[in-house]
Protein backbone atom coordinates (compact mmCIF):
# COMPACT_ATOMS: atom_id res chain seq x y z
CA UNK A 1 -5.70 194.32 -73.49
CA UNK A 2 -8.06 191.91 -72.00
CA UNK A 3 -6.39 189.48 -69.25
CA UNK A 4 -6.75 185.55 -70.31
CA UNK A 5 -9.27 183.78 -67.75
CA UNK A 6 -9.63 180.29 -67.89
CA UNK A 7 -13.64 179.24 -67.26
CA UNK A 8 -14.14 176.77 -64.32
CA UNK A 9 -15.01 174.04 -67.22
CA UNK A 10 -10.96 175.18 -68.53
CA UNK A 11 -9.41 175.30 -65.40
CA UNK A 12 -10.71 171.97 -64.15
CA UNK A 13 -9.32 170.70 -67.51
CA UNK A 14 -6.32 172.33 -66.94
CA UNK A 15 -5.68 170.80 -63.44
CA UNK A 16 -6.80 167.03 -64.94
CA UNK A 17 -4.55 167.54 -67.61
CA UNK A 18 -1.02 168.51 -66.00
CA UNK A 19 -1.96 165.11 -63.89
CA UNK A 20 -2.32 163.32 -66.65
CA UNK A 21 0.92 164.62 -68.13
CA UNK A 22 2.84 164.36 -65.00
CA UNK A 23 1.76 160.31 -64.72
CA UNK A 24 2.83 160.46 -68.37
CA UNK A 25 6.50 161.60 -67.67
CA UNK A 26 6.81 159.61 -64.50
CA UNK A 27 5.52 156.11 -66.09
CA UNK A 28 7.18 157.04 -69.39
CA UNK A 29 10.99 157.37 -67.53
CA UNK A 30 10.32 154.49 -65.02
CA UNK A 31 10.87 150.62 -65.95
CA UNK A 32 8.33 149.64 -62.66
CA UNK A 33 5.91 151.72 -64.50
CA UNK A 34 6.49 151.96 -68.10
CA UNK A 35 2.65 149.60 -68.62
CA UNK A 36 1.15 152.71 -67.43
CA UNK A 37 2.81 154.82 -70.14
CA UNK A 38 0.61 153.18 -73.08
CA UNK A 39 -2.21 154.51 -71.36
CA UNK A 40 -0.80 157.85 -70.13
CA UNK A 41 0.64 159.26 -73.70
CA UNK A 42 -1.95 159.02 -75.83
CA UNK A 43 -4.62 159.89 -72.88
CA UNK A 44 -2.22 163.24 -73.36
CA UNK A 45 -3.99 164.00 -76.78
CA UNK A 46 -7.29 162.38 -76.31
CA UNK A 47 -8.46 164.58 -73.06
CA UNK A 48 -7.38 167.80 -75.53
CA UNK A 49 -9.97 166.49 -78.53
CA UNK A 50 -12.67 166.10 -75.88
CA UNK A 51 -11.86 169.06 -74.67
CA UNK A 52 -11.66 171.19 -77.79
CA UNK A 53 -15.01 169.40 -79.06
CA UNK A 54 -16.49 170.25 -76.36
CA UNK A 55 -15.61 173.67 -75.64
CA UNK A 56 -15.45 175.28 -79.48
CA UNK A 57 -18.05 177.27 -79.78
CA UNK A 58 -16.57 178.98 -83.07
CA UNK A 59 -18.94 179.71 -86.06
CA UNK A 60 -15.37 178.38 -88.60
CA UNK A 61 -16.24 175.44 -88.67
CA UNK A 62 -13.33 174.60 -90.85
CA UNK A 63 -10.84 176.20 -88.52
CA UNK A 64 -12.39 173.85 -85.84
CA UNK A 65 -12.66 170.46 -88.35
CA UNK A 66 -8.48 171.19 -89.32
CA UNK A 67 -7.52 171.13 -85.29
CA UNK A 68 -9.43 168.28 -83.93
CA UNK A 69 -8.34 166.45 -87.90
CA UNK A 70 -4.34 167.80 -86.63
CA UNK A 71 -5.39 166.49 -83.01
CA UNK A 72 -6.40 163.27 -84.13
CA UNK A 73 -3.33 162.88 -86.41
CA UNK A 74 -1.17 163.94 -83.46
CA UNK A 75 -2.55 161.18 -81.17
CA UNK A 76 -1.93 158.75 -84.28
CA UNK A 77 1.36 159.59 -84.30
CA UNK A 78 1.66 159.04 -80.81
CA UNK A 79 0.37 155.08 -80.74
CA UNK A 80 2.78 154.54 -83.89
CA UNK A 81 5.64 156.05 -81.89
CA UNK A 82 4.73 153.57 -78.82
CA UNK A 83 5.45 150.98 -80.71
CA UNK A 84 9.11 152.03 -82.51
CA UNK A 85 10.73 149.25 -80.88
CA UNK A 86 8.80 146.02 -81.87
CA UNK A 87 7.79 147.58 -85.45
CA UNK A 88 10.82 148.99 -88.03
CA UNK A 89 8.30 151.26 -89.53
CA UNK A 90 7.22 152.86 -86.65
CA UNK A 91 8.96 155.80 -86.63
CA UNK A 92 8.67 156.80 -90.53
CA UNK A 93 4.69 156.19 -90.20
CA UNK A 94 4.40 157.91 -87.33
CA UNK A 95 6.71 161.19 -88.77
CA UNK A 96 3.96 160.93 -91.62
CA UNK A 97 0.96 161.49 -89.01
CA UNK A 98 2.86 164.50 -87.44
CA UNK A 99 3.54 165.67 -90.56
CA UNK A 100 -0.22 165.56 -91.74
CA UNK A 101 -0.92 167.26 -88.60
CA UNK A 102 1.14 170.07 -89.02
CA UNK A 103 -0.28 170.56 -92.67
CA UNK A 104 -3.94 170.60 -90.69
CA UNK A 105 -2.74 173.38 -88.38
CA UNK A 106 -1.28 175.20 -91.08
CA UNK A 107 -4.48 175.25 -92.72
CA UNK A 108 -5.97 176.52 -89.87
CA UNK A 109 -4.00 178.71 -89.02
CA UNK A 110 -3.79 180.48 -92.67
CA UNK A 111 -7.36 181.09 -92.13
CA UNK A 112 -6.91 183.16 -89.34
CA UNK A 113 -3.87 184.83 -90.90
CA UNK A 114 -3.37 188.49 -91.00
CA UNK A 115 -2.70 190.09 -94.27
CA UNK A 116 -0.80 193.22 -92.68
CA UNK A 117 2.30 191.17 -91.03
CA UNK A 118 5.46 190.38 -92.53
CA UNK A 119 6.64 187.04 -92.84
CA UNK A 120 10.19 187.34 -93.63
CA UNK A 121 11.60 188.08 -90.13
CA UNK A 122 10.13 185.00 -88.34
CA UNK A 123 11.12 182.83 -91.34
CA UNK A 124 15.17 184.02 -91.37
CA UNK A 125 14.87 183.21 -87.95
CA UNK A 126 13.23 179.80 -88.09
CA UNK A 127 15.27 179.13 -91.25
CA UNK A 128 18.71 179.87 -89.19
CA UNK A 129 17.88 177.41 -86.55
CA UNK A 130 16.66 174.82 -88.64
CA UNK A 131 20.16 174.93 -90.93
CA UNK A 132 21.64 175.27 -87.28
CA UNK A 133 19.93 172.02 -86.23
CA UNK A 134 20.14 170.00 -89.91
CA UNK A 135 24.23 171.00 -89.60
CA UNK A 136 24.07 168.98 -86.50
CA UNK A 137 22.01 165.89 -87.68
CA UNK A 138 22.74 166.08 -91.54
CA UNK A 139 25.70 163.22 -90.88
CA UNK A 140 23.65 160.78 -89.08
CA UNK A 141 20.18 160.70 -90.87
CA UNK A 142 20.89 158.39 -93.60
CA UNK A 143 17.85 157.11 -95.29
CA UNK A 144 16.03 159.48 -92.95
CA UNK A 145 17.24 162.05 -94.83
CA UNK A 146 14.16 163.40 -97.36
CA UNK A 147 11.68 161.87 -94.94
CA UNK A 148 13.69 164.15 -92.06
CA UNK A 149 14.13 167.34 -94.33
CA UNK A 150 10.79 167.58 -95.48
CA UNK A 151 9.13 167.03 -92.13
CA UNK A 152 11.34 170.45 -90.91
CA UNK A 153 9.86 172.62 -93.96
CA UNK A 154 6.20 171.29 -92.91
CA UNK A 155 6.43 172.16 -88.60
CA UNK A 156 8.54 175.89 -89.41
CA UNK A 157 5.81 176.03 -92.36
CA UNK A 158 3.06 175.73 -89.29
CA UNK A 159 5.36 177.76 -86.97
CA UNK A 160 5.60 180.98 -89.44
CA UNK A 161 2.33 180.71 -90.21
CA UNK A 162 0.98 180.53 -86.34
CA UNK A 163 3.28 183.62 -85.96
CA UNK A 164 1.35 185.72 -88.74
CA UNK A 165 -1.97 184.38 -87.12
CA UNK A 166 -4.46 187.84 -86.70
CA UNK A 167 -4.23 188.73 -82.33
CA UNK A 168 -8.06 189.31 -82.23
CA UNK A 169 -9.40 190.80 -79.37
CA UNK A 170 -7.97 188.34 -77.01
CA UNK A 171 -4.15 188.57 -77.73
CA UNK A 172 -2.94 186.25 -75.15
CA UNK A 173 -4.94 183.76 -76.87
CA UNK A 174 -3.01 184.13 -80.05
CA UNK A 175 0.28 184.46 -77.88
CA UNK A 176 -0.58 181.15 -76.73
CA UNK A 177 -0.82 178.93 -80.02
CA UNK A 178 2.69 181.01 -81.35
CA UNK A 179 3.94 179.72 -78.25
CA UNK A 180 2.61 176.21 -78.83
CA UNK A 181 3.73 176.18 -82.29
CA UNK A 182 7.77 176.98 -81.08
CA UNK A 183 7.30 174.34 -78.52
CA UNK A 184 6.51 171.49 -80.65
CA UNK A 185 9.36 172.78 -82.82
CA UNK A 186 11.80 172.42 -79.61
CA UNK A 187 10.17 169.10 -78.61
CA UNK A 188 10.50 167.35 -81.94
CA UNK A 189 14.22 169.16 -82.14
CA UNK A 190 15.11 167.67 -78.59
CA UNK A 191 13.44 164.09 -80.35
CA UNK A 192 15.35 164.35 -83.24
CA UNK A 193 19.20 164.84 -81.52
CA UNK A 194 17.89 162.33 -79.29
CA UNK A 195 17.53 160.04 -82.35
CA UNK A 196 20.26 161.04 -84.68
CA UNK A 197 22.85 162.33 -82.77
CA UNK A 198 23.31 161.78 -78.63
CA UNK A 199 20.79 160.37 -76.36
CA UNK A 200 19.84 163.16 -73.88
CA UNK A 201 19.36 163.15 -70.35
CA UNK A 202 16.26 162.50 -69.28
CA UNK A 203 14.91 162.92 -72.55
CA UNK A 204 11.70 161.70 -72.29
CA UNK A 205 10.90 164.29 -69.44
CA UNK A 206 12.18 167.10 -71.30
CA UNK A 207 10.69 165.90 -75.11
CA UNK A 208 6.89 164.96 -73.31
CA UNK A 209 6.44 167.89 -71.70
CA UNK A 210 7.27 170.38 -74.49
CA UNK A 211 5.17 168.56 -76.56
CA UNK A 212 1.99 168.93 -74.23
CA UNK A 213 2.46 172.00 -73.37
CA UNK A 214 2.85 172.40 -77.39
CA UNK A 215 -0.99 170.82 -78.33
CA UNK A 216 -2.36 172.62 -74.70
CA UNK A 217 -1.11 175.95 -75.87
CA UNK A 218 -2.25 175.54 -79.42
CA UNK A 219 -5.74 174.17 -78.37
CA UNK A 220 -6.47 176.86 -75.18
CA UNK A 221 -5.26 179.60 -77.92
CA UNK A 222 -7.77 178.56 -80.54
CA UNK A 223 -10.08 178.36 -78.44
CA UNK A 224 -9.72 182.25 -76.76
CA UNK A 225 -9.15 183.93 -79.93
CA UNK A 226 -12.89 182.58 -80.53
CA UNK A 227 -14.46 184.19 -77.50
């Protein structure tokens, strides 16, 4: 098995990226500096299209137009979310741009799918936890609730299909976006109970950071199983 190396280009993303994600969790949980927060979150998924654009040097050309479209959806999402307290819409039309994100990294994903693996494992188990977590939210969604429902089918829909991705020669890189994929499906989990059910401490910590780690892992994971 070949050991993951990041490139000095990667790594000096890498290190300007966790800063920018650790200003983003600090401004986004502190009143003094919650200004800096509109510039900090979406700066979060902007640095990753630059830095997918710039590093891709796949000949799939499709593979690479369906992440930076689900990238650029994904940092959508994120200004509509910004603004879920001044706008009553907010959070439905920004659950549509995640949504249409996850469809794109489906997509791309399915093109890179092996034909040899079985799905049926990883989707019991994805199924199980997502009746698990509807059991726990079903009472609280209201007219949330087809909007809520069908958003679930759409990100274990992306995670199944990141699972029966093909390993390539670098299989760290495809450990990375199955990774990525069950992080955003714990960050927008931790988002939704946070929503529906109980506020959580320190919430915005723990739903930020599994969601960066979520589009880092997906993006550095495309990008090795390319090289």
């Amino acid at each position: 098995m070949r050991i993951l190396r990041l490139t000095t280009q990667e790594l000096r993303f890498t290190l300007f990226f966790a800063v920018i994600v650790l200003i983003e969790l600090v401004s986004g949980s502190t009143n003094a500096l919650f200004d800096v927060h509109f510039i900090a979150k979406p700066a979060i998924v902007s640095s990753l299209i630059i830095a997918f654009y710039s590093f891709s040097k796949s000949a799939d050309k499709t593979v690479n137009k369906l992440v930076l479209t689900g990238l650029t959806l994904s940092l959508l999402g994120d200004i509509i979310l910004m603004l879920v307290d001044a706008w009553q819409y907010a959070f439905t039309l920004g659950l549509v741009a995640f949504l249409l994100a996850h469809v794109c990294y489906s997509a791309a994903f399915w093109k890179q799918r092996s034909t040899e693996k079985s799905p049926w494992i990883i989707i019991m188990v994805l199924l199980a936890y997502a009746l698990f977590l509807f059991s726990m939210l079903k009472d609280n969604l209201g007219a949330m609730m087809v909007p809520v429902v069908l958003y679930m089918l759409v990100i274990l829909t992306m995670a199944t299909l990141a699972f029966l991705r093909k390993k390539s020669h670098h299989p760290l890189g495809y450990w990375l976006v199955f990774t990525g994929a069950i992080l955003f499906l714990i960050s927008d989990s931790l988002l939704a109970i946070n929503k529906f059910l109980n506020p959580l401490p320190l919430a915005h910590i723990g739903i930020m950071a599994t969601y960066a780690l979520a589009q880092y892992g997906i993006v550095l994971g495309i990008l090795k199983s390319k090289v």
